[in-house]
C-alpha atoms as a PDB file:
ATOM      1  CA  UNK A   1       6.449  10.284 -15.764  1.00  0.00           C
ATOM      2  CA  UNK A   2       6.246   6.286 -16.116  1.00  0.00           C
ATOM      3  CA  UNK A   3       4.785   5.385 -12.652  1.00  0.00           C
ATOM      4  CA  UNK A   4       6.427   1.409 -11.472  1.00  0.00           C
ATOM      5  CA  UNK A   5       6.540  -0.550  -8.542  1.00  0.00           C
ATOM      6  CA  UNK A   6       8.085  -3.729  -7.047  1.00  0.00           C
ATOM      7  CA  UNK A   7       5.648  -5.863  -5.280  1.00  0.00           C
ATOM      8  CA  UNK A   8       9.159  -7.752  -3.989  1.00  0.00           C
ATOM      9  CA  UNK A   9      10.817  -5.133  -2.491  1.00  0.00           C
ATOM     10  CA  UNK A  10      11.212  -4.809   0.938  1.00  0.00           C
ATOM     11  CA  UNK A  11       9.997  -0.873   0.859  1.00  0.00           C
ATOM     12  CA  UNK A  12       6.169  -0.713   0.828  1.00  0.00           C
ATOM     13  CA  UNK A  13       3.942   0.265  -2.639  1.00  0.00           C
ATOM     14  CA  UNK A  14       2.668   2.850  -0.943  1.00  0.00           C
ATOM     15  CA  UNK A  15       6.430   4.145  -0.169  1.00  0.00           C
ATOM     16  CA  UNK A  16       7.750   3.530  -3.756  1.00  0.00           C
ATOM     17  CA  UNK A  17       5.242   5.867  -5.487  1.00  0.00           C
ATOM     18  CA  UNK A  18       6.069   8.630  -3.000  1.00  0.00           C
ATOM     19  CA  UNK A  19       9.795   8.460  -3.662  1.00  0.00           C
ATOM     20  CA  UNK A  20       9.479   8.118  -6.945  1.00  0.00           C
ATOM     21  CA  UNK A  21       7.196  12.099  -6.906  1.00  0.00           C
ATOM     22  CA  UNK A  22      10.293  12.793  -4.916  1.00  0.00           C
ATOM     23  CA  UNK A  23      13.018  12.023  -7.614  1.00  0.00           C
ATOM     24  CA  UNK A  24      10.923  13.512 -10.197  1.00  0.00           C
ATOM     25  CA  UNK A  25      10.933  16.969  -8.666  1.00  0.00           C
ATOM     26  CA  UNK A  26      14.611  16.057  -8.029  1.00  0.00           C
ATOM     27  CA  UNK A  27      15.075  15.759 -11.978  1.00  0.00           C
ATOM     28  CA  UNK A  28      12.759  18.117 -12.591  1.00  0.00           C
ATOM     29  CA  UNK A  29      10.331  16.219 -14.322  1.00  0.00           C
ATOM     30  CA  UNK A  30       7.379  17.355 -12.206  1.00  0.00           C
ATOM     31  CA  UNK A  31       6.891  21.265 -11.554  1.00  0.00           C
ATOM     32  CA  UNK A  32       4.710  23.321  -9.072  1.00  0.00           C
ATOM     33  CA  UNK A  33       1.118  23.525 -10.325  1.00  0.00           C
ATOM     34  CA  UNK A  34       1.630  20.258 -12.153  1.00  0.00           C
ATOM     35  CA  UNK A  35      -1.553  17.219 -11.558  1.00  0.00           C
ATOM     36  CA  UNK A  36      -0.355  13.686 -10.622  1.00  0.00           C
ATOM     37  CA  UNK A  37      -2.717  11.141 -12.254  1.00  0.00           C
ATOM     38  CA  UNK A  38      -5.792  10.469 -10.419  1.00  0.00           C
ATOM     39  CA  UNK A  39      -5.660   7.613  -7.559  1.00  0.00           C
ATOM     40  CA  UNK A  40      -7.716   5.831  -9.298  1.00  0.00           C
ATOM     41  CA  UNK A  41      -6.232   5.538 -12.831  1.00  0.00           C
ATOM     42  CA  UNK A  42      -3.044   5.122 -11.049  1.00  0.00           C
ATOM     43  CA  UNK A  43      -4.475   2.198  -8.895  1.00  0.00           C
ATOM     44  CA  UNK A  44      -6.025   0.384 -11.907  1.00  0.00           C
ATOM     45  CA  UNK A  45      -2.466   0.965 -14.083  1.00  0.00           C
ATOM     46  CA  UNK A  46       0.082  -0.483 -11.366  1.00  0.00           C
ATOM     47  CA  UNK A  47      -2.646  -2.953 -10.527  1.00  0.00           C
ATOM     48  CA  UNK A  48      -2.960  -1.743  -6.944  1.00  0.00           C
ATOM     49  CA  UNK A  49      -5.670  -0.917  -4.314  1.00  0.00           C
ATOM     50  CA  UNK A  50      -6.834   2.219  -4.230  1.00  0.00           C
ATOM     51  CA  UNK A  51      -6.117   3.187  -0.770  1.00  0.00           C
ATOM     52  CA  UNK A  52      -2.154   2.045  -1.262  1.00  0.00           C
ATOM     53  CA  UNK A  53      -2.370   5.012  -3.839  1.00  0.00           C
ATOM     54  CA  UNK A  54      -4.636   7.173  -1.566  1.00  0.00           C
ATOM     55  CA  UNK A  55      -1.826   6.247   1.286  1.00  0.00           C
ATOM     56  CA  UNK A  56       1.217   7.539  -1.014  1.00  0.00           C
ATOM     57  CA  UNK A  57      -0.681  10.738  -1.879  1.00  0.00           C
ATOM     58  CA  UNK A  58      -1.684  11.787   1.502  1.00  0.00           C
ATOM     59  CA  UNK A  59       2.523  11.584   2.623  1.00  0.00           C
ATOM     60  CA  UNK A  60       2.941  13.468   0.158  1.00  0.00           C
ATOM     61  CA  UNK A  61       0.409  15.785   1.524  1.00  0.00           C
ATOM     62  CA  UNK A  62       1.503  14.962   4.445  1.00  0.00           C
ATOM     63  CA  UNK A  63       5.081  16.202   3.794  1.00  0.00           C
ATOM     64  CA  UNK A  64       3.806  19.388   1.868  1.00  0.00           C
ATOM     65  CA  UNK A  65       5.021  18.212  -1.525  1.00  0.00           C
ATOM     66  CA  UNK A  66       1.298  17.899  -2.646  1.00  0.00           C
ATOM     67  CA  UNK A  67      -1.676  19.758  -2.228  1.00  0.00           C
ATOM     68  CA  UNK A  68      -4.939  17.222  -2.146  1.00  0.00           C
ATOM     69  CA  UNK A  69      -7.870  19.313  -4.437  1.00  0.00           C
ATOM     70  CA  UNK A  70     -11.568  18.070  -4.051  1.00  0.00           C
ATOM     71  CA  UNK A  71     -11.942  17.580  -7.867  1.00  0.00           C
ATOM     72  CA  UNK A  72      -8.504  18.435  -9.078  1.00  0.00           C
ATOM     73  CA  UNK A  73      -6.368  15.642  -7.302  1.00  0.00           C
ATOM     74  CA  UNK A  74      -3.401  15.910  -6.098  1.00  0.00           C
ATOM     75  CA  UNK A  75      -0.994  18.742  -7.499  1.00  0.00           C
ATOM     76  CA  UNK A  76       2.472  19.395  -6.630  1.00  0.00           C
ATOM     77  CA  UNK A  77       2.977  22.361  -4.101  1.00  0.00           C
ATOM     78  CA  UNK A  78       6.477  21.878  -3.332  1.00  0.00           C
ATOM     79  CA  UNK A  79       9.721  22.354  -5.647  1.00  0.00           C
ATOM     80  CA  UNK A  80      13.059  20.767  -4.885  1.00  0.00           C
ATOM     81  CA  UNK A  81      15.631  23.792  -5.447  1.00  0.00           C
ATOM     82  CA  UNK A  82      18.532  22.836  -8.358  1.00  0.00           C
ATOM     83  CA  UNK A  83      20.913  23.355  -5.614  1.00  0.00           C
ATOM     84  CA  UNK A  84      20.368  21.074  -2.985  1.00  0.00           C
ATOM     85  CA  UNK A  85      19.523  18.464  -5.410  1.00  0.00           C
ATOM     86  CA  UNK A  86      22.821  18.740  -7.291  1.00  0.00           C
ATOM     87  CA  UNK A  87      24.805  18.812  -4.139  1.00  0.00           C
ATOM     88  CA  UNK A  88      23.601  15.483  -2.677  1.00  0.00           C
ATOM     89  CA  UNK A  89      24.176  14.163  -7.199  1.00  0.00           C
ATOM     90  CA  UNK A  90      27.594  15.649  -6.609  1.00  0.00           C
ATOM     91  CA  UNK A  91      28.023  13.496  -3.333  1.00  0.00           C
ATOM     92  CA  UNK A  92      26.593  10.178  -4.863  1.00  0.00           C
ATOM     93  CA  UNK A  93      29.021   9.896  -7.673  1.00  0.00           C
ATOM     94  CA  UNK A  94      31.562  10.532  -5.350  1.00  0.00           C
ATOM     95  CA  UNK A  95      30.225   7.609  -2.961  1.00  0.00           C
ATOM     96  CA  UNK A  96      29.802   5.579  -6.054  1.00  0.00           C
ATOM     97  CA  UNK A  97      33.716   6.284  -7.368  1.00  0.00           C
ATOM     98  CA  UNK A  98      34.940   4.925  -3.873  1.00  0.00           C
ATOM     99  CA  UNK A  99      32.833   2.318  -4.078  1.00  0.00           C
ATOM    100  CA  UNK A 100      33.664   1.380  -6.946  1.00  0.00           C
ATOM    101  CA  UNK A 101      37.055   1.941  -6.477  1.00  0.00           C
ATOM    102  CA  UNK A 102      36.814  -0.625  -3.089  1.00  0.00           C
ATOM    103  CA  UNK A 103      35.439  -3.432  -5.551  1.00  0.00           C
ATOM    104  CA  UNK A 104      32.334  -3.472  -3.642  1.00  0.00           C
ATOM    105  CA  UNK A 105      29.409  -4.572  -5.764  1.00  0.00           C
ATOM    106  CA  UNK A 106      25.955  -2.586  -6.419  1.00  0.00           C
ATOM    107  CA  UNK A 107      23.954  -4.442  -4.172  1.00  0.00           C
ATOM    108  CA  UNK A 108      26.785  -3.775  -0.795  1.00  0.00           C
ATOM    109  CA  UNK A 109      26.624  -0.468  -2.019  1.00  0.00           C
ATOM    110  CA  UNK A 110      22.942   0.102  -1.199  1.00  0.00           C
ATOM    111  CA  UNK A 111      22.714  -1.903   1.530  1.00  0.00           C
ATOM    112  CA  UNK A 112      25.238   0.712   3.334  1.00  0.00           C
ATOM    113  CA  UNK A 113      22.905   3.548   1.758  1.00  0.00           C
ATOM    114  CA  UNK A 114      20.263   2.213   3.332  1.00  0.00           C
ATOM    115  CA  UNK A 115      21.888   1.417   6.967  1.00  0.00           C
ATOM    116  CA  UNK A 116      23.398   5.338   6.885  1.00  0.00           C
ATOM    117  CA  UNK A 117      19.619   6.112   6.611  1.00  0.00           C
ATOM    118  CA  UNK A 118      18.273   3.823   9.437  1.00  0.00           C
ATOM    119  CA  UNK A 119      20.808   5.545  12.230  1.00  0.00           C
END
């Protein structure tokens, strides 16, 4: 898993690295039993502070997606089912075919993504 964030994005660091644990079990890439890389290599790699790291891992734990192991780190606990993931893919090409379709451009297209998810 290749581990990036945007320091110019309106979403916080700590935010970005737990959605993108989130859309790797979506994808499958990360399984039950699996480690994430510790805090601290991950801090010093994305050229973060700790604690932003420490902050995405504990909501994760937080949302029961990881377990937090004295020694061990954080592994994944939690396992996104095939079936709800590939409902909600089945519904986001269909949003992106109408919007598309509308000639409205990538950016207006997440914007009204991210309003839906505000309300």
């Amino acid at each position: 898993m290749i581990w990036t964030v945007d320091p110019t994005a309106p979403e916080p660091l700590y935010a970005q690295l737990a959605a993108q644990v989130h859309l790797a079990l979506a994808r499958g890439e990360l399984a039950p039993g699996e480690r994430l890389p510790s805090a601290r290599q991950l801090a010093q790699s994305l050229d973060l502070n700790i604690h932003t790291v420490l902050h995405a891992f504990q909501l994760l734990r937080d949302e029961g997606v990881v377990e937090l192991r004295r020694g061990r780190g954080a592994v994944i606990t939690a396992h996104q089912g095939s079936a709800p993931t590939s409902a909600v893919h089945k519904a986001l090409r269909h949003y992106l075919e109408a919007g598309r379709a509308a000639g409205l451009p990538p950016e207006a297209l997440i914007t009204l993504v991210k309003e839906a998810l505000r309300s």
